[in-house]
Protein backbone atom coordinates (compact mmCIF):
# COMPACT_ATOMS: atom_id res chain seq x y z
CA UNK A 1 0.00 0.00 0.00
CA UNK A 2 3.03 2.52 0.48
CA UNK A 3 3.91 2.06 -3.27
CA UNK A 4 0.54 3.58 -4.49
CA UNK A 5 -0.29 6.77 -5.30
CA UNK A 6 -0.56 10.00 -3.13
CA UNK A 7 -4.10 10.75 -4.79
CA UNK A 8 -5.56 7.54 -3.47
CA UNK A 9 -4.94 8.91 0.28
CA UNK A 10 -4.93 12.51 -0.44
CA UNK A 11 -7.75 14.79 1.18
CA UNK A 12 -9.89 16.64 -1.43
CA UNK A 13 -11.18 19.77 1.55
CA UNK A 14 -8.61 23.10 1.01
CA UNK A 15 -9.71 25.99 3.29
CA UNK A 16 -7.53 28.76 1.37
CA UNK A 17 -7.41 32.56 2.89
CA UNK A 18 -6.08 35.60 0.83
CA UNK A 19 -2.47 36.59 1.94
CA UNK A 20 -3.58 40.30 2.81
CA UNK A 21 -6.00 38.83 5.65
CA UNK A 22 -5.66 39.59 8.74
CA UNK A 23 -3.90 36.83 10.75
CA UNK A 24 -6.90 36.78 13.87
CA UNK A 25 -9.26 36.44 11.24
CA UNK A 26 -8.02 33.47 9.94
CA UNK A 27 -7.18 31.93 13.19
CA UNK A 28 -10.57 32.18 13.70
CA UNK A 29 -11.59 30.59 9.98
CA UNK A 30 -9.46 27.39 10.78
CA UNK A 31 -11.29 27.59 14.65
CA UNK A 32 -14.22 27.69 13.62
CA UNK A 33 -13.78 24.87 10.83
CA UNK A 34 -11.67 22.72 13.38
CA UNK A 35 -8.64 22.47 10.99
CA UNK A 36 -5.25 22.83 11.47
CA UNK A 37 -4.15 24.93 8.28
CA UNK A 38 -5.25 27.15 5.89
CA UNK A 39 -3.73 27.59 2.31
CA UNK A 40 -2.59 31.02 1.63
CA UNK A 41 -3.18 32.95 -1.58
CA UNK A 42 -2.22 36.09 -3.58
CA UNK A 43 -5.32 36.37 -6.14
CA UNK A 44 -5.95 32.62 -6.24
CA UNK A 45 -2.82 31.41 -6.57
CA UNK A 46 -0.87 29.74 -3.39
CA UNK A 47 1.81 31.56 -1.97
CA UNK A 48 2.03 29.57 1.69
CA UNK A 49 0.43 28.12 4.26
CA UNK A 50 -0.39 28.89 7.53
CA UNK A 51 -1.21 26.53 10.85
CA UNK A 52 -1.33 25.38 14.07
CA UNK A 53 2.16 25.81 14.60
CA UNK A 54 2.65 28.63 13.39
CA UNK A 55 0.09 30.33 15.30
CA UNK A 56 2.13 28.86 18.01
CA UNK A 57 5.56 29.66 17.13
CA UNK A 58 5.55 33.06 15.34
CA UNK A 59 2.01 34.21 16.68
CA UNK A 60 1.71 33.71 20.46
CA UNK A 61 3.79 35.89 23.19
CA UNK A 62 5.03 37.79 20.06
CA UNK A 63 5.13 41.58 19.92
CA UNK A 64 2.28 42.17 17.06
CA UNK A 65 -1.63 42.83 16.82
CA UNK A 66 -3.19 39.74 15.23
CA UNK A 67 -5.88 41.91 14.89
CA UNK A 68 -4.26 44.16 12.45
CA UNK A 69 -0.88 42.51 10.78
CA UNK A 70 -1.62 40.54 7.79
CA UNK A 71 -1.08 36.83 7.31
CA UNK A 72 1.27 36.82 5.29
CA UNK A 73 3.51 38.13 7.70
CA UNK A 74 3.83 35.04 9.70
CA UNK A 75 2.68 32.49 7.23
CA UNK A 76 5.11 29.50 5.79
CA UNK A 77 6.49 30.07 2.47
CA UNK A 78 7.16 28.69 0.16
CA UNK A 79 4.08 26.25 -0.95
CA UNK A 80 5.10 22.56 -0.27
CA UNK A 81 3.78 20.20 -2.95
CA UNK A 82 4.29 16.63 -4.04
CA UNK A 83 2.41 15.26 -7.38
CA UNK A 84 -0.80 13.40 -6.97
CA UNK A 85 1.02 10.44 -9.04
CA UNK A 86 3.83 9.74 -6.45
CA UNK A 87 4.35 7.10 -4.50
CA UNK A 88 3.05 7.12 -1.07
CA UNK A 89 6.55 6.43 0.63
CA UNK A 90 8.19 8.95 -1.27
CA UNK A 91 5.36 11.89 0.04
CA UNK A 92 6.58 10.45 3.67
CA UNK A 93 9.84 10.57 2.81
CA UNK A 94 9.77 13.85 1.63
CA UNK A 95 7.75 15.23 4.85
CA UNK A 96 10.32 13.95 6.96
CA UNK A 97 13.74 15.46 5.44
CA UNK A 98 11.92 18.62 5.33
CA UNK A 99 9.93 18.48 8.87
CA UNK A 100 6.47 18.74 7.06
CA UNK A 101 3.63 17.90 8.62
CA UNK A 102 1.50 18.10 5.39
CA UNK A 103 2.23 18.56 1.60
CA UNK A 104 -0.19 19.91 -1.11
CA UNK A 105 -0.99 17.81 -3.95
CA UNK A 106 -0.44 19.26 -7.27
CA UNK A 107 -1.87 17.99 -10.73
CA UNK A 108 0.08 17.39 -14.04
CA UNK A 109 -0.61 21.15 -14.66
CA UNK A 110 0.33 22.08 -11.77
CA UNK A 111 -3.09 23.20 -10.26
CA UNK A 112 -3.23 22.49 -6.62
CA UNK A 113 -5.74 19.33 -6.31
CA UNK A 114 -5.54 18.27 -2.40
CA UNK A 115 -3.47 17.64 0.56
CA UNK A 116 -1.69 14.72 1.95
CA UNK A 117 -1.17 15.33 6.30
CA UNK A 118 0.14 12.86 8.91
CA UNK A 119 -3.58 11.95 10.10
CA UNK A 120 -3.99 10.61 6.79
CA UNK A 121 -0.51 8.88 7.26
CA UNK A 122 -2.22 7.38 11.06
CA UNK A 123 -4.80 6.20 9.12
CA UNK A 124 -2.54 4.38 6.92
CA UNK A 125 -0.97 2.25 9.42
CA UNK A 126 -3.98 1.23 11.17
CA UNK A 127 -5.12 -0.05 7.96
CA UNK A 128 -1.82 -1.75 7.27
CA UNK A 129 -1.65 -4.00 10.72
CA UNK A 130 -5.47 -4.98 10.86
CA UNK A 131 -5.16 -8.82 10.55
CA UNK A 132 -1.29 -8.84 11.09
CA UNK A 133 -0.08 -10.73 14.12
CA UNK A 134 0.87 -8.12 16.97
CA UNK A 135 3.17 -9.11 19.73
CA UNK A 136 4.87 -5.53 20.19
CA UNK A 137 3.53 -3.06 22.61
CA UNK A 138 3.24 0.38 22.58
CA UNK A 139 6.19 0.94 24.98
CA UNK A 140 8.45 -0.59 22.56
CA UNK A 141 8.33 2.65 20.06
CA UNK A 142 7.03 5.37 22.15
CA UNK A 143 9.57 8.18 22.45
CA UNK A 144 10.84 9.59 25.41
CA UNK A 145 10.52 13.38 25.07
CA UNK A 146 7.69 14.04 27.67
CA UNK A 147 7.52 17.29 28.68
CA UNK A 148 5.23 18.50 31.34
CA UNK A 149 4.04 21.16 33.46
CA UNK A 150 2.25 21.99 36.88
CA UNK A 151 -1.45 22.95 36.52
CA UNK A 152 -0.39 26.10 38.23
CA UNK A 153 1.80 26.86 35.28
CA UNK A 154 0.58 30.22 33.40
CA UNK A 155 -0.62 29.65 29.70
CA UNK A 156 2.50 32.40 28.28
CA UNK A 157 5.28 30.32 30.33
CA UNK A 158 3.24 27.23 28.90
CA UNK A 159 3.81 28.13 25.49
CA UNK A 160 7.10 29.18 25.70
CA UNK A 161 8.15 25.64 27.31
CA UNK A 162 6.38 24.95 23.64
CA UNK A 163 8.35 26.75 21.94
CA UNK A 164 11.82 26.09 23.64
CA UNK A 165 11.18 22.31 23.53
CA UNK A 166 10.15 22.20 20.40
CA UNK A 167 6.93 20.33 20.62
CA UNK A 168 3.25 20.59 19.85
CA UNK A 169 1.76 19.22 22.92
CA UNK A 170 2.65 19.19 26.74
CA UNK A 171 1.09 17.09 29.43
CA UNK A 172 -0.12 19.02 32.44
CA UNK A 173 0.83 16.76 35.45
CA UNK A 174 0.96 16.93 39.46
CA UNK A 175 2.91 14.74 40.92
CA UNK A 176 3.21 12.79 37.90
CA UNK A 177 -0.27 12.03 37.69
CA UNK A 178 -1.14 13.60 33.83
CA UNK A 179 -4.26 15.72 34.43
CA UNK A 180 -4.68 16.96 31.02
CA UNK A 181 -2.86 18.15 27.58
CA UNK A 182 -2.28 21.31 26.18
CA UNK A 183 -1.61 21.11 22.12
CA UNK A 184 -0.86 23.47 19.45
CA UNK A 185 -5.20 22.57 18.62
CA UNK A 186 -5.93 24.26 22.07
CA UNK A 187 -3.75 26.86 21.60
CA UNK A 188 -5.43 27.99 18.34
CA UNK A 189 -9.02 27.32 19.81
CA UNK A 190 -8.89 28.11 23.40
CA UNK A 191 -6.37 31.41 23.58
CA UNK A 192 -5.17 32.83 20.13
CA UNK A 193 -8.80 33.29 19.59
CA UNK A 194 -9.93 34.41 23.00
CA UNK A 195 -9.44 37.39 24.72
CA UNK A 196 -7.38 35.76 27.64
CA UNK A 197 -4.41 37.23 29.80
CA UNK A 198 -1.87 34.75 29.25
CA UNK A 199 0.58 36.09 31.80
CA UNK A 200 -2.36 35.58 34.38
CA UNK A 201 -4.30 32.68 33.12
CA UNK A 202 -2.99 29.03 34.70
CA UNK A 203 -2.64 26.39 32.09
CA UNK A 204 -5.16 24.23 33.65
CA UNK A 205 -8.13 26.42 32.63
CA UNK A 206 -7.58 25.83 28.62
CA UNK A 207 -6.25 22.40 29.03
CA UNK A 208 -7.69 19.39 27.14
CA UNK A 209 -9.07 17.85 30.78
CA UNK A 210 -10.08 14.39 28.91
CA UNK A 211 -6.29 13.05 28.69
CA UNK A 212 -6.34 9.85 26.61
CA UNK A 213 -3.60 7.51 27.41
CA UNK A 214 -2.40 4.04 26.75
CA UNK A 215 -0.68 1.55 29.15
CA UNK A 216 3.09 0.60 28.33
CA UNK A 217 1.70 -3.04 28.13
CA UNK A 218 -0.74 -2.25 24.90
CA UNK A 219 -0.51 -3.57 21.63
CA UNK A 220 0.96 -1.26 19.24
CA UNK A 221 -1.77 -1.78 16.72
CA UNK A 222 -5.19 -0.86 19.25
CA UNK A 223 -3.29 1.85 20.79
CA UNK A 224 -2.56 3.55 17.19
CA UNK A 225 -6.44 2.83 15.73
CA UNK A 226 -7.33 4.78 19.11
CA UNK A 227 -5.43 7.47 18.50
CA UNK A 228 -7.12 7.45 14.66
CA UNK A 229 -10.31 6.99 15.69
CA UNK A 230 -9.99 9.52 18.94
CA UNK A 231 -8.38 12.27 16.20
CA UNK A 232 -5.35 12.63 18.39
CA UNK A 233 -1.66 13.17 17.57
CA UNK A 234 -0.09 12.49 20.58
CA UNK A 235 -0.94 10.08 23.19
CA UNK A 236 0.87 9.84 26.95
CA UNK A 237 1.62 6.60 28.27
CA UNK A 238 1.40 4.98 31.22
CA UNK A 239 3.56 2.82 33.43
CA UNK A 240 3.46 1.32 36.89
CA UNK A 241 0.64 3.22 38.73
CA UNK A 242 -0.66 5.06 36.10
CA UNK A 243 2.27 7.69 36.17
CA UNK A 244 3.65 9.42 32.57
CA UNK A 245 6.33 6.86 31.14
CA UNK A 246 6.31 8.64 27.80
CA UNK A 247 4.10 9.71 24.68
CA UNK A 248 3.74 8.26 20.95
CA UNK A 249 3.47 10.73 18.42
CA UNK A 250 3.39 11.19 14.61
CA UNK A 251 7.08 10.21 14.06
CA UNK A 252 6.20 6.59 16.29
CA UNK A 253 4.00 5.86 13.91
CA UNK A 254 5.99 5.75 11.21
CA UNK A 255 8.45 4.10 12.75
CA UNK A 256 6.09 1.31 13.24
CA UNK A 257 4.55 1.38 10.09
CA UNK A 258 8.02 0.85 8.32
CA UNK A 259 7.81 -2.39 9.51
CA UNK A 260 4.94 -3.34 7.48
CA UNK A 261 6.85 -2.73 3.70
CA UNK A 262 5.26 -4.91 1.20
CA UNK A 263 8.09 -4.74 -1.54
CA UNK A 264 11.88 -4.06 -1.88
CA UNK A 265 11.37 -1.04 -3.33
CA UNK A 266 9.53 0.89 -0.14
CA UNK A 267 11.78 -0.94 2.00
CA UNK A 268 14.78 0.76 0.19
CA UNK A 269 12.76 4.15 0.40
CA UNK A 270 12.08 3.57 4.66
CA UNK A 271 15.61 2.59 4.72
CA UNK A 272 16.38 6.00 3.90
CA UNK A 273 13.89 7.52 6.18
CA UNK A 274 15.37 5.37 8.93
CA UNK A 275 18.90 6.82 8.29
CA UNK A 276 17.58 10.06 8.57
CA UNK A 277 15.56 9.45 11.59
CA UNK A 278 18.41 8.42 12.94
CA UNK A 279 20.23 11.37 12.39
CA UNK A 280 20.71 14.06 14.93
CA UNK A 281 17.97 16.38 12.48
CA UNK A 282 15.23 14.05 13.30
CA UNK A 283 11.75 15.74 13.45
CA UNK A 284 8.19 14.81 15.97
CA UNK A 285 5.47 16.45 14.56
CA UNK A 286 3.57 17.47 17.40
């Protein structure tokens, strides 16, 4: 299945927004449509993209007026796009050496036709290890960058842990008990778009309060379907007595779902993404 096409996995749905908008407005276009980018264009044609973390990264605790500075400020440029006729692995392949998180899918003409995004990649695995024998668990990929904070924590110290870090989620935890999550999602929906104090406001009050998790003992395969079927890209997991022991993201997945090549020429591609996962310049989309 990773040696078909990108337009048999692609999604069809752009939300685009003209690069002279102003950046609150379309934080508030991708909260209100619960997405996690919006295409950016000069006159129709795409020029960038801007999401989740770049609300986080170049929006939030930043000295501007979202209100008034235009997107294209602080959107990513240039356009990212792979052909619709490529092989899956080699979209992958290209996210990771260039720490995508999503590419746009261009026709033979060149006319932007969809997207391809790492939920899309989740969904890909699931549907490669239903009906495979599963004897690994979940502890056996799961990364170890955890990072946490106390529920006392304010949301602007939150998000510059974030930032620092490098990651689009943290788990709010007391003494090591996880009481909730904080992602780059809830930073779009429940502060860019509010009037909040951040300096003021503790973490805990825009948190994600239902914290999925996983035990270290689960089966790689139901954890990740979970995570697809939840809509989550991150999930914390659990050791002895329920405290944090770690968190599977994005990046696990694919590890895993390397395993599951079904000819020698995506098993020479993964190799590849291995070797560069391996490197010191490895990326975890949050």
């Amino acid at each position: 299945m990773l040696s078909n096409k990108v337009r048999e996995i692609m999604g069809n749905e752009i939300i685009s927004a003209e690069m002279t908008s102003a950046i609150l407005a379309v934080m508030e276009q991708m909260a209100a449509k619960n997405v996690g980018r919006v295409v950016i264009a000069s006159k129709g044609t795409p020029v960038g993209i801007f999401t989740e973390k770049d609300v986080l990264r170049r929006v939030m605790n930043k000295p501007l007026d979202p209100r008034t500075t235009s997107v294209k400020e602080v959107m990513t440029s240039p356009v990212r796009t792979v052909h619709q006729d490529s092989p899956i692995v080699d979209a992958l392949k290209r996210m990771y050496e260039g720490k995508f998180r999503r590419l746009l899918v261009q026709e033979e003409k060149g006319r932007i036709v969809g997207i391809i995004s790492m939920r899309r990649i989740l969904k890909l695995a699931v549907e490669l290890g239903k009906g495979l024998a599963e004897h690994r668990t979940i502890g056996s990929i799961m990364s170890g960058k955890l990072v946490t904070v106390e529920p006392s924590t304010s949301i602007h110290d939150a998000i510059e842990t974030m930032i620092q870090q490098d990651t689009g989620c943290i788990v709010v935890a007391s003494a090591g008990q996880p009481k909730g999550i904080f992602t780059e999602r809830d930073v779009l929906k429940r502060v860019a778009v509010k009037n909040i104090d951040t300096t003021k406001t503790p973490i805990h009050q825009v948190m994600t309060p239902e914290l999925v998790t996983a035990p270290e003992s689960a089966l790689i395969g139901e954890v990740l379907a979970e995570m697809y079927n939840r809509e989550v890209r991150n999930m914390p997991i659990t050791g002895e007595g329920g405290k944090l022991a770690g968190i599977v993201s994005m990046g696990d997945v694919l590890q895993y779902a390397k395993a599951l090549d079904i000819d020698e020429a995506v098993r020479k591609a993964w190799q590849e993404v291995k070797e560069f996962w391996d490197s010191e310049t490895h990326y975890t989309p949050g």
